[in-house]
N, C-alpha and C. Protein backbone atom coordinates (compact mmCIF):
# COMPACT_ATOMS: atom_id res chain seq x y z
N UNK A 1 -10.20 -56.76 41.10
CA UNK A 1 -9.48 -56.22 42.24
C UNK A 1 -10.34 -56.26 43.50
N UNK A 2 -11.33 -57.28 43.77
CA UNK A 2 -12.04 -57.17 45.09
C UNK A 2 -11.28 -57.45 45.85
N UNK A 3 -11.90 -56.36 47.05
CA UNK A 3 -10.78 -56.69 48.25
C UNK A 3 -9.64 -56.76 48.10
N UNK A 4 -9.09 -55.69 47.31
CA UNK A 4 -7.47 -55.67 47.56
C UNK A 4 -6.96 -54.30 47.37
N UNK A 5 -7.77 -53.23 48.08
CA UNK A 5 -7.74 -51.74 48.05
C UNK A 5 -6.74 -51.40 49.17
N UNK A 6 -6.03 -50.81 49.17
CA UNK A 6 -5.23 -50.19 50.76
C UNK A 6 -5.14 -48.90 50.44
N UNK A 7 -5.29 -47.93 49.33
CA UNK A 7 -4.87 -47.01 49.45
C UNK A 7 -5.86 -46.33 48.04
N UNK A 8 -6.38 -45.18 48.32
CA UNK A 8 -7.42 -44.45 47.48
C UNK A 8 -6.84 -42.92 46.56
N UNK A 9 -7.60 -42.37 45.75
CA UNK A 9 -7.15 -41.10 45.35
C UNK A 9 -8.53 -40.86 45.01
N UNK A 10 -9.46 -39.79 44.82
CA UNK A 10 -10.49 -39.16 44.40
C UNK A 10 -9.72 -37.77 43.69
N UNK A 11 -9.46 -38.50 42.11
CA UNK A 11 -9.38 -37.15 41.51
C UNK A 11 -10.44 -36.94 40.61
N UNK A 12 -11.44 -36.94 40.25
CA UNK A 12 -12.88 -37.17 39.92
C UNK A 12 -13.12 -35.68 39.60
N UNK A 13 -14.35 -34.91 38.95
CA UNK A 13 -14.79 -33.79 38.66
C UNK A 13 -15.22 -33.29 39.96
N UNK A 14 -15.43 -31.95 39.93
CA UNK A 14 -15.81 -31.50 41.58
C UNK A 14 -16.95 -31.05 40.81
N UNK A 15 -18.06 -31.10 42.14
CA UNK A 15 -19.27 -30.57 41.56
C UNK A 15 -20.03 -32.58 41.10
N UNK A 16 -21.48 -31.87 40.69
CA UNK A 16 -22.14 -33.00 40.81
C UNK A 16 -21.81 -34.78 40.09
N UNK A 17 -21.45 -35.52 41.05
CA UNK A 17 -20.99 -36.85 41.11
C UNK A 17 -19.35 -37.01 40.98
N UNK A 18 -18.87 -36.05 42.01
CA UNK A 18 -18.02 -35.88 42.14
C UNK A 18 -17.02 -36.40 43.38
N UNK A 19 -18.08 -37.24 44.34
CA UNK A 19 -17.41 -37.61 45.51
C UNK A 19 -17.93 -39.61 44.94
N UNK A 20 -16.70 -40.08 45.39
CA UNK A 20 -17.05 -41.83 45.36
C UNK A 20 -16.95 -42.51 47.15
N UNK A 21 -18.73 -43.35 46.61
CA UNK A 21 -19.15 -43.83 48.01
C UNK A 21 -18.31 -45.24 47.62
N UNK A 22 -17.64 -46.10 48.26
CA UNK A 22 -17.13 -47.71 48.48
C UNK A 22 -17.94 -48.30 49.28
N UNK A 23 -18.50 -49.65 49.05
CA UNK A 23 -19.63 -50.36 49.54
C UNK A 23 -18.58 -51.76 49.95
N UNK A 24 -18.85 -52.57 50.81
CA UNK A 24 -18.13 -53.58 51.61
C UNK A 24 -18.53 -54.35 50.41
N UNK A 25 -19.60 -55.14 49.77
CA UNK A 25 -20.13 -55.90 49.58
C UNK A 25 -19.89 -55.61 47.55
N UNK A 26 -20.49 -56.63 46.71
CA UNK A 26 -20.69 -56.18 45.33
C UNK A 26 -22.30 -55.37 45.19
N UNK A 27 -22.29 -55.32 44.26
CA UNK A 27 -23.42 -54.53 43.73
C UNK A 27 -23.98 -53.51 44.76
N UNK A 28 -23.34 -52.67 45.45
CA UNK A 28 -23.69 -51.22 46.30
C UNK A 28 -24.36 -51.88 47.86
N UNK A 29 -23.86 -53.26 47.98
CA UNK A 29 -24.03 -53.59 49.25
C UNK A 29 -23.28 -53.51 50.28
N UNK A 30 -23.97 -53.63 51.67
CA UNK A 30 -23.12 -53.52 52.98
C UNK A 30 -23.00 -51.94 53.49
N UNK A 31 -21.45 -52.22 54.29
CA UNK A 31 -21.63 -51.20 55.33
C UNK A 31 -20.65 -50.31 54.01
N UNK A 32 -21.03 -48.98 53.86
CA UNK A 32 -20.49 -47.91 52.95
C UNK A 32 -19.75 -46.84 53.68
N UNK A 33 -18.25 -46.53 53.32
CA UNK A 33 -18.09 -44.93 52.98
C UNK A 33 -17.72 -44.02 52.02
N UNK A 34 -17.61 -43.07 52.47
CA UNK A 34 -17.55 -42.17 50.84
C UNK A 34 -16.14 -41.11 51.28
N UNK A 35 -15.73 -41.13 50.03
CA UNK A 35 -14.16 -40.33 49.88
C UNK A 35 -14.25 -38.83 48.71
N UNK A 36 -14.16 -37.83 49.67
CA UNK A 36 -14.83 -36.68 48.96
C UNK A 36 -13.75 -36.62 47.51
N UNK A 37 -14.33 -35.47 46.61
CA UNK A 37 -13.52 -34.80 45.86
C UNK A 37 -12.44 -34.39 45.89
N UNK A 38 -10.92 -35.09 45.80
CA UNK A 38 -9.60 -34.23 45.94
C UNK A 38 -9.27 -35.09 47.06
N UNK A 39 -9.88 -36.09 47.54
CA UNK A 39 -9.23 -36.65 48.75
C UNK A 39 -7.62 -37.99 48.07
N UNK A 40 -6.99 -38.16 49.22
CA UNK A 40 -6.44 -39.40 48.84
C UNK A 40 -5.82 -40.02 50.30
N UNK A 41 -4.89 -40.86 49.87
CA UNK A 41 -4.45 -41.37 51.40
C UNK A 41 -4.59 -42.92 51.67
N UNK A 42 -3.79 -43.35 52.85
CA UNK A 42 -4.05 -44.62 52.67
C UNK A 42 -5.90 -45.08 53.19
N UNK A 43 -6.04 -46.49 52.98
CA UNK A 43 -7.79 -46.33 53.55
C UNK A 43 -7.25 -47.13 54.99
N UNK A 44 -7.98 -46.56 55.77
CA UNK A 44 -8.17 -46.87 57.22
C UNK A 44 -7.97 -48.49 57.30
N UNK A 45 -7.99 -49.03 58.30
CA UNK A 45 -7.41 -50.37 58.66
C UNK A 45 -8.89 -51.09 59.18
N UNK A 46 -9.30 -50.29 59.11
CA UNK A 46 -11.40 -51.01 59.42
C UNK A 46 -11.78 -51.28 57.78
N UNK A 47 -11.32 -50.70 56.86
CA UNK A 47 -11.60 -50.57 55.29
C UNK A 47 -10.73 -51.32 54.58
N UNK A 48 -9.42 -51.97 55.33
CA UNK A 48 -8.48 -52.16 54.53
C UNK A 48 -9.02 -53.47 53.49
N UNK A 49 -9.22 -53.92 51.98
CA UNK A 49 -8.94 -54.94 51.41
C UNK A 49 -10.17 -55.61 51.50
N UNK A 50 -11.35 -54.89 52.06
CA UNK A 50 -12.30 -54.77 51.87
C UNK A 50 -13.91 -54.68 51.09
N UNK A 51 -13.09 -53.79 50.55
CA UNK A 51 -14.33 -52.94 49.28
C UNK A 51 -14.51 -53.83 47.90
N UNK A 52 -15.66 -54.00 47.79
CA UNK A 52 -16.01 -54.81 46.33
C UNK A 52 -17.02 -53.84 45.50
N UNK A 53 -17.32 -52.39 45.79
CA UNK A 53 -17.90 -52.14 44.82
C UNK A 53 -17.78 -50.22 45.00
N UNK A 54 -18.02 -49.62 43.97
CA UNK A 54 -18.38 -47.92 44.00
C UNK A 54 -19.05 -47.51 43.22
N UNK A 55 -19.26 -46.13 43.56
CA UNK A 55 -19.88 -45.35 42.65
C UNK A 55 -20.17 -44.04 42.70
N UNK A 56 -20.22 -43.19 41.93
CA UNK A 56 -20.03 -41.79 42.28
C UNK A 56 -21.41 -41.50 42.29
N UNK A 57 -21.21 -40.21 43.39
CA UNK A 57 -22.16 -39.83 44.40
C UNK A 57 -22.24 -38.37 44.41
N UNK A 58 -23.07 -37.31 44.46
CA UNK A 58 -22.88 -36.53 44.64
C UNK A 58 -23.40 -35.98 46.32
N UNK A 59 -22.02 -35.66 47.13
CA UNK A 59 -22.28 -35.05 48.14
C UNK A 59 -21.85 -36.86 49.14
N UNK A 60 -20.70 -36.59 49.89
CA UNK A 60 -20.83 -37.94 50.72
C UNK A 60 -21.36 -37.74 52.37
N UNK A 61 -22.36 -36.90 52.51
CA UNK A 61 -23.35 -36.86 53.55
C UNK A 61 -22.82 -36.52 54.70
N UNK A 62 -21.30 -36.09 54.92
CA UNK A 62 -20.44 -36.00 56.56
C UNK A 62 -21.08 -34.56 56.99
């Protein structure tokens, strides 16, 4: 599914590694953001179809 994301859900554990960072690139490269715990929604149009990689994170740094 690279690059073919438009729309996210973070239903994930709350608490530690509970928020997922998305990286532009594969293997945790490029420009990154992170989608807290409980979030969802479509992804922004700078992000759209984009993303080739994640990983859970604890705490997405905002």
């Amino acid at each position: 599914m690279n690059d073919k994301a438009s729309a996210y859900w973070n239903n994930g554990y709350s608490g530690s590694l509970g928020d997922v960072r998305v990286y532009e690139n594969i293997n945790y490269g490029g420009a990154s953001t992170c989608a807290p715990n409980g979030s969802r929604g479509n992804i922004p149009w700078e992000w759209n179809d984009r993303i080739s990689s994640h990983k859970w994170v604890t705490g997405c740094g905002f």
